[in-house]
PDB file of N, CA and C in Angstrom:
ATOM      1  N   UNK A   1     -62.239 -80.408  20.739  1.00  0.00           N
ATOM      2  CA  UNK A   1     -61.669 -80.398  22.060  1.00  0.00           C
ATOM      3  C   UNK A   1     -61.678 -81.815  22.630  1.00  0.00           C
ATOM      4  N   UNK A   2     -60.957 -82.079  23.153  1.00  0.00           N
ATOM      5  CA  UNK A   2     -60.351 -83.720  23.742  1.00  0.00           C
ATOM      6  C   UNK A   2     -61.040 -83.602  25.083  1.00  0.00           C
ATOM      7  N   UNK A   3     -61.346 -84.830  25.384  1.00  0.00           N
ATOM      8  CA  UNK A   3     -61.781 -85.371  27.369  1.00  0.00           C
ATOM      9  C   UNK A   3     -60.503 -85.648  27.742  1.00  0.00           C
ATOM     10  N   UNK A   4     -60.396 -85.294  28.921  1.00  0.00           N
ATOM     11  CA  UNK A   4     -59.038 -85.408  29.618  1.00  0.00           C
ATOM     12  C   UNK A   4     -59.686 -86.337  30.871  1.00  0.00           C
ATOM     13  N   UNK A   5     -59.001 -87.401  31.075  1.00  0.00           N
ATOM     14  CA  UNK A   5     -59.503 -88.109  32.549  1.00  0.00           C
ATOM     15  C   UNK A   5     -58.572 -87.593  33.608  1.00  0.00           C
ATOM     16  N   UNK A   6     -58.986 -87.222  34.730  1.00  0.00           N
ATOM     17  CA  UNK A   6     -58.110 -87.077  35.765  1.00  0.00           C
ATOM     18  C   UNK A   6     -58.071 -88.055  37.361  1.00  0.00           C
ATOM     19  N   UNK A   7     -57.261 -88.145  38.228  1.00  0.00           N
ATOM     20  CA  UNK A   7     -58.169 -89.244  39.196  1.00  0.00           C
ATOM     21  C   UNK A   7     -57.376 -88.192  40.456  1.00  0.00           C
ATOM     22  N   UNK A   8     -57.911 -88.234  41.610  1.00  0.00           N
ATOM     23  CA  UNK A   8     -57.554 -87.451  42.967  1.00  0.00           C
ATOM     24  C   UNK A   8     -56.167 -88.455  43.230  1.00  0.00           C
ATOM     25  N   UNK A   9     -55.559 -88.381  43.999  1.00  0.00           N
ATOM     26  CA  UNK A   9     -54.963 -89.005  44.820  1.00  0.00           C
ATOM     27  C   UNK A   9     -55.025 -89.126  46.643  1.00  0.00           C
ATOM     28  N   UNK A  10     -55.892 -88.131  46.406  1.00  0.00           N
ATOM     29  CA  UNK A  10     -56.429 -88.131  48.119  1.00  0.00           C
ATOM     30  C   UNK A  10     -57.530 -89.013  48.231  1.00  0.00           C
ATOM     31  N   UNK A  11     -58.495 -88.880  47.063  1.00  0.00           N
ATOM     32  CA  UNK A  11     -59.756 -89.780  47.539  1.00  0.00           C
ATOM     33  C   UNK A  11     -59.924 -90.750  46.613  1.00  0.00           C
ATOM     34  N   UNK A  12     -59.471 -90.582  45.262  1.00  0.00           N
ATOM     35  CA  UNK A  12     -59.292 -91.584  44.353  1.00  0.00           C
ATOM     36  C   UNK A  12     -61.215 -91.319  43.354  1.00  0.00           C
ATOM     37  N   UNK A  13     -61.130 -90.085  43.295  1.00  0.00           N
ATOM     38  CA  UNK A  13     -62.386 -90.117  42.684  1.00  0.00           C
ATOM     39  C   UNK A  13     -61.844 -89.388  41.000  1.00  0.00           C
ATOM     40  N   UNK A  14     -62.475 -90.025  40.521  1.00  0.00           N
ATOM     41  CA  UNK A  14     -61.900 -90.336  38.689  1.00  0.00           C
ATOM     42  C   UNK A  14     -63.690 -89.234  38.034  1.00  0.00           C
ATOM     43  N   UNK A  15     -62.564 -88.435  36.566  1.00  0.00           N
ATOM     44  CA  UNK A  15     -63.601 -87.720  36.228  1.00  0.00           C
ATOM     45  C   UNK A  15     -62.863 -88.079  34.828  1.00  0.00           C
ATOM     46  N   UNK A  16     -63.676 -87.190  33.902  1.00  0.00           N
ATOM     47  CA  UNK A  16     -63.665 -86.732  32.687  1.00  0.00           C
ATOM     48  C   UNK A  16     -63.894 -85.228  32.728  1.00  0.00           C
ATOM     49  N   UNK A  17     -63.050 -84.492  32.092  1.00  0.00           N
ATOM     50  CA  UNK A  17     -63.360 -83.244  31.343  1.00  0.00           C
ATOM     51  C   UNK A  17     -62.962 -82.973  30.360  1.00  0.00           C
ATOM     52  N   UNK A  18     -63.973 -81.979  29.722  1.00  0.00           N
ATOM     53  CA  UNK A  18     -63.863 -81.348  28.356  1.00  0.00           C
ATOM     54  C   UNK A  18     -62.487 -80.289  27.883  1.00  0.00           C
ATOM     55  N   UNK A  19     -61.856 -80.228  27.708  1.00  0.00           N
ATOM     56  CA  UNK A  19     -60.708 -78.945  28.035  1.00  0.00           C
ATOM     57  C   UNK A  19     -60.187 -78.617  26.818  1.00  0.00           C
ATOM     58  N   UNK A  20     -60.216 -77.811  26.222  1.00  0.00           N
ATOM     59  CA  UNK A  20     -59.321 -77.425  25.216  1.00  0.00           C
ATOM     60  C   UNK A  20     -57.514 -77.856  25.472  1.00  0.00           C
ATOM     61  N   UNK A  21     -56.757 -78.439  24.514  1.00  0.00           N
ATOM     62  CA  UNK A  21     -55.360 -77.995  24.403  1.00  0.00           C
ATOM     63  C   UNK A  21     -54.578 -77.311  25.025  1.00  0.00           C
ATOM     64  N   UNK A  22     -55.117 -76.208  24.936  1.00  0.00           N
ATOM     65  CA  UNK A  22     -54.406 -75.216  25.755  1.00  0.00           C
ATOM     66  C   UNK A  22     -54.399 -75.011  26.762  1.00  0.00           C
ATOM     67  N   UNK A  23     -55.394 -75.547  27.510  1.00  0.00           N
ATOM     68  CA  UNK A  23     -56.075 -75.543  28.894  1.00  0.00           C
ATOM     69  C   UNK A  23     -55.113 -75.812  29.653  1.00  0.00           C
ATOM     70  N   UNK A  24     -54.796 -75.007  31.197  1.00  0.00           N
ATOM     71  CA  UNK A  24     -54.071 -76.339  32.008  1.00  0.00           C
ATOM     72  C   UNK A  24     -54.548 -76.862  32.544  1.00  0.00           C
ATOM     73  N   UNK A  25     -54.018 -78.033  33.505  1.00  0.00           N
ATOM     74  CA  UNK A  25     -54.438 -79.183  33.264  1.00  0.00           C
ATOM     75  C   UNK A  25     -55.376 -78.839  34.890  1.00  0.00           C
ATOM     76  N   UNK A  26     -56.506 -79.456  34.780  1.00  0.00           N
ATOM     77  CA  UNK A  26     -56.759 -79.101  36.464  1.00  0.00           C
ATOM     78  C   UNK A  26     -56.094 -79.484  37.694  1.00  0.00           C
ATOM     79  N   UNK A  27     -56.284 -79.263  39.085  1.00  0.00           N
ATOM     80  CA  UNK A  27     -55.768 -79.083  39.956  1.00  0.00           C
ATOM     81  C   UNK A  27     -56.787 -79.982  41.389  1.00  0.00           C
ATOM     82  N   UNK A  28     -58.051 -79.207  41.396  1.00  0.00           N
ATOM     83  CA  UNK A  28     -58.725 -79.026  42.548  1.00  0.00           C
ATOM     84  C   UNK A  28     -59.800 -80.121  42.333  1.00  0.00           C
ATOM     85  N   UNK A  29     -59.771 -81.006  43.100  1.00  0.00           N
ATOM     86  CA  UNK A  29     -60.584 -82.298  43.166  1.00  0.00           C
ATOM     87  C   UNK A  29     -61.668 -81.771  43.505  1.00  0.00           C
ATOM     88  N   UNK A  30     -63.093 -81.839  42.396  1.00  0.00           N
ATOM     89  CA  UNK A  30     -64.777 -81.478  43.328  1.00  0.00           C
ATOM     90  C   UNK A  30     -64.909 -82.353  44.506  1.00  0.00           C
ATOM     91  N   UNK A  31     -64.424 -83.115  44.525  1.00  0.00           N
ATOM     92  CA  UNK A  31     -65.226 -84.157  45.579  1.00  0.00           C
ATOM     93  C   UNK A  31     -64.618 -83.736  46.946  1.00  0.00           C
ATOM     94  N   UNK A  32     -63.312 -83.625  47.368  1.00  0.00           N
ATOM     95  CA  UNK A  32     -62.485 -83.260  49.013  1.00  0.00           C
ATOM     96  C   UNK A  32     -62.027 -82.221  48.496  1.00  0.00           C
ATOM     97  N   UNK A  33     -61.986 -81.174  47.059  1.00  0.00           N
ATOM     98  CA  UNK A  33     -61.361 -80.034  47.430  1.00  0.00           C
ATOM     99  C   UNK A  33     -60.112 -79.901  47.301  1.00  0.00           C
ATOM    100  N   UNK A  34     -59.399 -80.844  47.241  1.00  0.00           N
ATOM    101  CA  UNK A  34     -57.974 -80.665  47.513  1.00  0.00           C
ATOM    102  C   UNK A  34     -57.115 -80.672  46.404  1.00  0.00           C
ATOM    103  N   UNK A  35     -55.767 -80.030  46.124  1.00  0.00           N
ATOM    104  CA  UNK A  35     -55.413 -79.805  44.888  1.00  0.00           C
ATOM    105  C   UNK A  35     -54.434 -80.989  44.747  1.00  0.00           C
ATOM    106  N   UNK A  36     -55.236 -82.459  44.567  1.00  0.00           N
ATOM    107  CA  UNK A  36     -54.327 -83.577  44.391  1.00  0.00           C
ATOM    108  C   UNK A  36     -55.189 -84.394  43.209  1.00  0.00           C
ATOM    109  N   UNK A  37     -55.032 -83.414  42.009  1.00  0.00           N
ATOM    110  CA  UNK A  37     -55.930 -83.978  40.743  1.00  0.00           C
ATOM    111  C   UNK A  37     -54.454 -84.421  39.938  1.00  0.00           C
ATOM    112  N   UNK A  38     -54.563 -85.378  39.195  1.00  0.00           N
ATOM    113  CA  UNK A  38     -53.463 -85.819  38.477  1.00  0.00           C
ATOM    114  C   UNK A  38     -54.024 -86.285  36.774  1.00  0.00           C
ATOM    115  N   UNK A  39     -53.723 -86.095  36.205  1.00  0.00           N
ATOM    116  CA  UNK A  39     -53.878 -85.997  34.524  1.00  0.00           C
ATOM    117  C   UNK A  39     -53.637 -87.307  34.572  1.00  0.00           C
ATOM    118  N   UNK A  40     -54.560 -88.317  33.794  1.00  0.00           N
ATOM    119  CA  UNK A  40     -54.300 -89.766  33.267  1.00  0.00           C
ATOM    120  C   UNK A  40     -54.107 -90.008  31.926  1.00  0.00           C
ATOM    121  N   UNK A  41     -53.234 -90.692  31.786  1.00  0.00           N
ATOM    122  CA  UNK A  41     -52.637 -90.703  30.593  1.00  0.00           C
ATOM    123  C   UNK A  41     -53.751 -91.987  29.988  1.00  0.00           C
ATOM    124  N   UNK A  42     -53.985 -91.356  29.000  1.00  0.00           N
ATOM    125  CA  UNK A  42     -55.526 -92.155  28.250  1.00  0.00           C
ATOM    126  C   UNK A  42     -54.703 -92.542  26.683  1.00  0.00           C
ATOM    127  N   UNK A  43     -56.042 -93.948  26.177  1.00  0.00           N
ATOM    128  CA  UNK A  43     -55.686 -94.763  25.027  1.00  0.00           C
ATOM    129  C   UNK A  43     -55.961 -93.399  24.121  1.00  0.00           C
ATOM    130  N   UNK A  44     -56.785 -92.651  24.342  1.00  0.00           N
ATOM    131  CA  UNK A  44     -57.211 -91.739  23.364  1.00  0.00           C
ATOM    132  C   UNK A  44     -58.448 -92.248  22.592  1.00  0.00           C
ATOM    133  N   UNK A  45     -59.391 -91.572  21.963  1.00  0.00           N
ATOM    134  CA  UNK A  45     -60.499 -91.897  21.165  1.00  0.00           C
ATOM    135  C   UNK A  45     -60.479 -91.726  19.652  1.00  0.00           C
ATOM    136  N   UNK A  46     -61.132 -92.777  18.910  1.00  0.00           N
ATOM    137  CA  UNK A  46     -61.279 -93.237  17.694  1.00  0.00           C
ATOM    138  C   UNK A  46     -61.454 -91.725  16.992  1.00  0.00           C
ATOM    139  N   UNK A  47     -61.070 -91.654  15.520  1.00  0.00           N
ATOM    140  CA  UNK A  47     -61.901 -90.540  15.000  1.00  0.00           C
ATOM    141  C   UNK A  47     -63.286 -90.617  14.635  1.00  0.00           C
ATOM    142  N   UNK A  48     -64.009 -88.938  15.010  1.00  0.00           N
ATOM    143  CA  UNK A  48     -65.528 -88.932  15.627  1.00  0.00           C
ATOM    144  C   UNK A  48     -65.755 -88.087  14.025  1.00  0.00           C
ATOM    145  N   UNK A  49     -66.892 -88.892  13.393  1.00  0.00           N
ATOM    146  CA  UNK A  49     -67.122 -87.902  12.546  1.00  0.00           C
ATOM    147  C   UNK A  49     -68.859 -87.467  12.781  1.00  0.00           C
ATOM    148  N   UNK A  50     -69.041 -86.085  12.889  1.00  0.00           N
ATOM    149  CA  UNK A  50     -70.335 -85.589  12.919  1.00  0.00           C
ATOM    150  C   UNK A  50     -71.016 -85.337  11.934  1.00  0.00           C
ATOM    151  N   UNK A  51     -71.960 -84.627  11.429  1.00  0.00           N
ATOM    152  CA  UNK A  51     -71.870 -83.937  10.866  1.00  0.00           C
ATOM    153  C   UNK A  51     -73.023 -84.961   9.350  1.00  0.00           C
ATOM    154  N   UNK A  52     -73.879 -84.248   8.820  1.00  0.00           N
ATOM    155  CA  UNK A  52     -74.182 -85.170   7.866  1.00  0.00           C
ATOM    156  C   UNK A  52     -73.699 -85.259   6.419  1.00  0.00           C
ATOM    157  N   UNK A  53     -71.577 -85.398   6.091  1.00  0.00           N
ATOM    158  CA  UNK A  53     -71.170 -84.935   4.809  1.00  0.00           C
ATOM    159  C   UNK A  53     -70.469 -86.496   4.801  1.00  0.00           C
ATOM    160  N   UNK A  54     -70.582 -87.556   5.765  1.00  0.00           N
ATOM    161  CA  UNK A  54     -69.744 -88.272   5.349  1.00  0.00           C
ATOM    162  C   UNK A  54     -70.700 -89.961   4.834  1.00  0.00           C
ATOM    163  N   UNK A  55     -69.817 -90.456   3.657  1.00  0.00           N
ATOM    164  CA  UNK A  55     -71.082 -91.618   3.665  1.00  0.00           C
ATOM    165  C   UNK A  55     -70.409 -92.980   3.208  1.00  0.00           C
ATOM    166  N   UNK A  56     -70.674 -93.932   2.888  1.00  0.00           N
ATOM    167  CA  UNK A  56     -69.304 -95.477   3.091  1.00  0.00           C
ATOM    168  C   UNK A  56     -68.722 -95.086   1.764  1.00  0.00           C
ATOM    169  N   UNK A  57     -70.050 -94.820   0.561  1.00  0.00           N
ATOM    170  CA  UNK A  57     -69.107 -94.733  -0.598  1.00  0.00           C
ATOM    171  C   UNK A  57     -68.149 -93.650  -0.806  1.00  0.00           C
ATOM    172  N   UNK A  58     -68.110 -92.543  -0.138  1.00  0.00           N
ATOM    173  CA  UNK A  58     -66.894 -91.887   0.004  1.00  0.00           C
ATOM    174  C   UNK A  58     -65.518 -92.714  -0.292  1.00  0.00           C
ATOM    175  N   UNK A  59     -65.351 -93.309   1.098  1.00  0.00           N
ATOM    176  CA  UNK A  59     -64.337 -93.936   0.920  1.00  0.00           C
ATOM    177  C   UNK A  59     -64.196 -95.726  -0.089  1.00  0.00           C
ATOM    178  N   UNK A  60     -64.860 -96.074  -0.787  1.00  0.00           N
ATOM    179  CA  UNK A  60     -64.777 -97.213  -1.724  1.00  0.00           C
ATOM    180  C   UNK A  60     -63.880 -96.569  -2.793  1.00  0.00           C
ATOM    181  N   UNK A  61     -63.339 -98.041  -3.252  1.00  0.00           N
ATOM    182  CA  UNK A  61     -62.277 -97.952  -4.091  1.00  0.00           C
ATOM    183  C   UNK A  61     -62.638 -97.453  -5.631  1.00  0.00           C
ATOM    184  N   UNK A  62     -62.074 -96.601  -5.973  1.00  0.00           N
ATOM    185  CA  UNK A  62     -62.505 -95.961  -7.492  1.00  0.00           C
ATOM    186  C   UNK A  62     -62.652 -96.969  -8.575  1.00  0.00           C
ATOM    187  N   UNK A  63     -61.675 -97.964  -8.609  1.00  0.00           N
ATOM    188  CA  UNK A  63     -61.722 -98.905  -9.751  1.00  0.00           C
ATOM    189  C   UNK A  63     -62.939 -99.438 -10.185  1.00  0.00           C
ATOM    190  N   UNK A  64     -62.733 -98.999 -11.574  1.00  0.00           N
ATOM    191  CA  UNK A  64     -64.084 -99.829 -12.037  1.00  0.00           C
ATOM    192  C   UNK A  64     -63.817-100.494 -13.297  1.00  0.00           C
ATOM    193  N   UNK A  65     -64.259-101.590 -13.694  1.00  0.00           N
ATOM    194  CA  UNK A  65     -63.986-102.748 -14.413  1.00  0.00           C
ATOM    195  C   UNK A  65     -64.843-102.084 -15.877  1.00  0.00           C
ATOM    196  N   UNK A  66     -64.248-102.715 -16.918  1.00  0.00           N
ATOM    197  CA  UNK A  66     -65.158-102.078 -18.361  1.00  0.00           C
ATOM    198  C   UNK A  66     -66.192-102.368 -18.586  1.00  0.00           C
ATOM    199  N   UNK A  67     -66.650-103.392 -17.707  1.00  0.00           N
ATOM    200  CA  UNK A  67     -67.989-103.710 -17.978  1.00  0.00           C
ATOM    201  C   UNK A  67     -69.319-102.743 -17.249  1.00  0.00           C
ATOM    202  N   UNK A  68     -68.695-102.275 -16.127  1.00  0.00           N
ATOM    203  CA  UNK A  68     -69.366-101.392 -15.120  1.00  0.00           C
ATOM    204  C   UNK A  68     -69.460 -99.854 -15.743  1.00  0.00           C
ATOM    205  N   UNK A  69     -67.940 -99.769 -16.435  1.00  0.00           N
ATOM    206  CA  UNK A  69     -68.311 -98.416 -17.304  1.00  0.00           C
ATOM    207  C   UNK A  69     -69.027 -97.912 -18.643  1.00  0.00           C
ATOM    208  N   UNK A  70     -69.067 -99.625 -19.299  1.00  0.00           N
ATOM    209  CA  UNK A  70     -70.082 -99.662 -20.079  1.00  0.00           C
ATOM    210  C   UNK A  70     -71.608 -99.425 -20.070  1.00  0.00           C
ATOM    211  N   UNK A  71     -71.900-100.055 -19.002  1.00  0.00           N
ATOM    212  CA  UNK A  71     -73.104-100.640 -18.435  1.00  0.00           C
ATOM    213  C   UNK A  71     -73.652 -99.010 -18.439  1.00  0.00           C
ATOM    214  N   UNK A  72     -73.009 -97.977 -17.576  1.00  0.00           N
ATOM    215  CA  UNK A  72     -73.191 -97.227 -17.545  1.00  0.00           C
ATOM    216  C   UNK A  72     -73.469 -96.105 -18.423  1.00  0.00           C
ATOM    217  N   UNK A  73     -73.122 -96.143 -19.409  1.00  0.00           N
ATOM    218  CA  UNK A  73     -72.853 -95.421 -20.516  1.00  0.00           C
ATOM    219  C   UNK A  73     -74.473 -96.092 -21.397  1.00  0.00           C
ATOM    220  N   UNK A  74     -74.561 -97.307 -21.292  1.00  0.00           N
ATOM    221  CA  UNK A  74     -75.737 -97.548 -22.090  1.00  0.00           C
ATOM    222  C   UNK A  74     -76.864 -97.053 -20.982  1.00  0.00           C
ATOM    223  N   UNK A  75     -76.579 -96.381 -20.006  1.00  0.00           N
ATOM    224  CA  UNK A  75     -78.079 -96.575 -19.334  1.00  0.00           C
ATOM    225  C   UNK A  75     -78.384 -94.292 -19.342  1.00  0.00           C
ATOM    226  N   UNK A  76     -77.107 -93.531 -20.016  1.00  0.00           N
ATOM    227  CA  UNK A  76     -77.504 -92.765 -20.320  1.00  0.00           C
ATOM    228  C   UNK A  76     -78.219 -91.777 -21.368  1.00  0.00           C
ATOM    229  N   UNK A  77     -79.226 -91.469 -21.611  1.00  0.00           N
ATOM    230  CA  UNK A  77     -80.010 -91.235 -22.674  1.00  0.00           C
ATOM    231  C   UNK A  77     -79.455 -90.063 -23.646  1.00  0.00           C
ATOM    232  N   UNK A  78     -79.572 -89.897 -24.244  1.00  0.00           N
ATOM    233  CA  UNK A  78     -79.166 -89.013 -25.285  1.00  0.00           C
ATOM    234  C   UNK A  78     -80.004 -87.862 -25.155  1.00  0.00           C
ATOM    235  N   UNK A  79     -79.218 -86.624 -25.234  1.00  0.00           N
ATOM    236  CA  UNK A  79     -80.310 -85.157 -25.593  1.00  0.00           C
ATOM    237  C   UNK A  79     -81.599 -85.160 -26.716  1.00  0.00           C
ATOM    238  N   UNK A  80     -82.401 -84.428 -26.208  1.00  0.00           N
ATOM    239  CA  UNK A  80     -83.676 -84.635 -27.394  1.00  0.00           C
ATOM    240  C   UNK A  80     -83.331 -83.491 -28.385  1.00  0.00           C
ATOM    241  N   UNK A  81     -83.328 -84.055 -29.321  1.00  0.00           N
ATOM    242  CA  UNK A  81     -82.972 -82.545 -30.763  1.00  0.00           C
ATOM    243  C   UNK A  81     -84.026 -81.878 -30.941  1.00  0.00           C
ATOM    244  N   UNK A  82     -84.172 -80.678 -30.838  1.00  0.00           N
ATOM    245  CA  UNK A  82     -85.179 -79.887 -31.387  1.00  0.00           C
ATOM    246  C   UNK A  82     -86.117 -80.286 -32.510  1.00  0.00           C
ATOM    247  N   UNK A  83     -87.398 -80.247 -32.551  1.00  0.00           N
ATOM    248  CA  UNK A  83     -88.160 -80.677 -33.923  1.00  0.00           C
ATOM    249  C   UNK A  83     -88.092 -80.027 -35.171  1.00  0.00           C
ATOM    250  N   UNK A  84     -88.319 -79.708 -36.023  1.00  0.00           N
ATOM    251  CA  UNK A  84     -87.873 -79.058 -37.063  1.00  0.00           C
ATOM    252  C   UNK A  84     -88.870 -78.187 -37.076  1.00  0.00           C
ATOM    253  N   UNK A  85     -90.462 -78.118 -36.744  1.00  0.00           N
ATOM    254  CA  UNK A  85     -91.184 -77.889 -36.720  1.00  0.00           C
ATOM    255  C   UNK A  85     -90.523 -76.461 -36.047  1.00  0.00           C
ATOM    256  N   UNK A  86     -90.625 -76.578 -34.563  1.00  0.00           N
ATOM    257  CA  UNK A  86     -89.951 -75.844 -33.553  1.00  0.00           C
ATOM    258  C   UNK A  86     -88.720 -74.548 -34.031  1.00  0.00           C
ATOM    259  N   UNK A  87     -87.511 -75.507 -35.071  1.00  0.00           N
ATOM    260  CA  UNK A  87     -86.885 -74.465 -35.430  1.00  0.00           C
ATOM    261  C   UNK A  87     -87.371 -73.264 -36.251  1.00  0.00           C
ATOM    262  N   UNK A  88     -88.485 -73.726 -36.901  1.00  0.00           N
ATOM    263  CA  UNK A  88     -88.444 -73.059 -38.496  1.00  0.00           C
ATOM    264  C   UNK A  88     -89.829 -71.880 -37.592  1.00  0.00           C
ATOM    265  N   UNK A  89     -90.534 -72.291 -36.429  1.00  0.00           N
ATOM    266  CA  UNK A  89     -90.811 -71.094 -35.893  1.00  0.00           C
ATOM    267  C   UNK A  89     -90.149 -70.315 -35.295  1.00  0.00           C
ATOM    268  N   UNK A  90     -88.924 -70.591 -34.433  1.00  0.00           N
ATOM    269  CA  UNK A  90     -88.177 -69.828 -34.133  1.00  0.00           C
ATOM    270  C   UNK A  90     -87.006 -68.928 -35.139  1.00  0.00           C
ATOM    271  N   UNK A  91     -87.031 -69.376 -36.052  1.00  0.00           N
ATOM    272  CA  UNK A  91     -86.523 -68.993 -37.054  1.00  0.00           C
ATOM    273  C   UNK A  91     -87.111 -67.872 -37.470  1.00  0.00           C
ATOM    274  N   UNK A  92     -88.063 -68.040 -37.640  1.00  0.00           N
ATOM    275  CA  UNK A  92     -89.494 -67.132 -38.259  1.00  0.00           C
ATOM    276  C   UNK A  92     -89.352 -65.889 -37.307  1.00  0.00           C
ATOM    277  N   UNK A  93     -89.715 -65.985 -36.297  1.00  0.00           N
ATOM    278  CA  UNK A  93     -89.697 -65.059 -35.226  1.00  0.00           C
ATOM    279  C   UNK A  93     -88.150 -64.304 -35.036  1.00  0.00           C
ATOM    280  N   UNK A  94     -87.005 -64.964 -34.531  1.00  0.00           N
ATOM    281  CA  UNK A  94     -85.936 -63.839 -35.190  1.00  0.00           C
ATOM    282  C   UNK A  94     -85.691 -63.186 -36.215  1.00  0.00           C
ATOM    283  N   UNK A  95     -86.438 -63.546 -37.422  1.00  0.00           N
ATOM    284  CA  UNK A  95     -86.781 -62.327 -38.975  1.00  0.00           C
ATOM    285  C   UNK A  95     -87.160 -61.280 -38.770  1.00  0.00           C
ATOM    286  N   UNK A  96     -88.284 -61.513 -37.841  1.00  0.00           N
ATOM    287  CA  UNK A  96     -89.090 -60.310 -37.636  1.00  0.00           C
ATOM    288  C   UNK A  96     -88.966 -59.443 -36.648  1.00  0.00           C
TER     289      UNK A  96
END
């Protein structure tokens, strides 16, 4: 939901409100009461992100150079193979 600024024209007293879209637009000044509220046409606000899903490397550039994908590749370890020891009991045990 967007802040809408509005300002009186009777007394010149300036607000912010919360309003949905759909909302209309208000009317009735809190301060004198009087229905001389006028909608200000605003720069508008930056996009707001909340929330804890967003983070810089999100947005960084995918490219990566061969050396970076190398690098990478040597720093992952290989699966450990079963011992032989290990198979030939398990082996044993599905016989029976």
């Amino acid at each position: 939901m967007p802040f809408y600024e509005y300002q009186c024209s009777n007394c010149g007293h300036k607000l912010e409100e919360l309003q949905k879209m759909s909302d209309p637009p208000l009317e009735k000044c809190p301060v004198c009461g009087k229905k001389t509220l006028k909608r200000l046409i605003g720069t508008g606000a930056g996009l707001i992100f909340k929330g804890s899903g967003f983070y810089l490397t999100d947005y960084k550039n995918k490219k990566s150079s061969s050396s970076e994908s190398s690098a990478k590749t040597e720093k992952i370890k290989p699966a450990k193979e079963p011992s032989s020891k290990k198979e030939k009991k398990d082996s044993i045990k599905k016989d029976k």
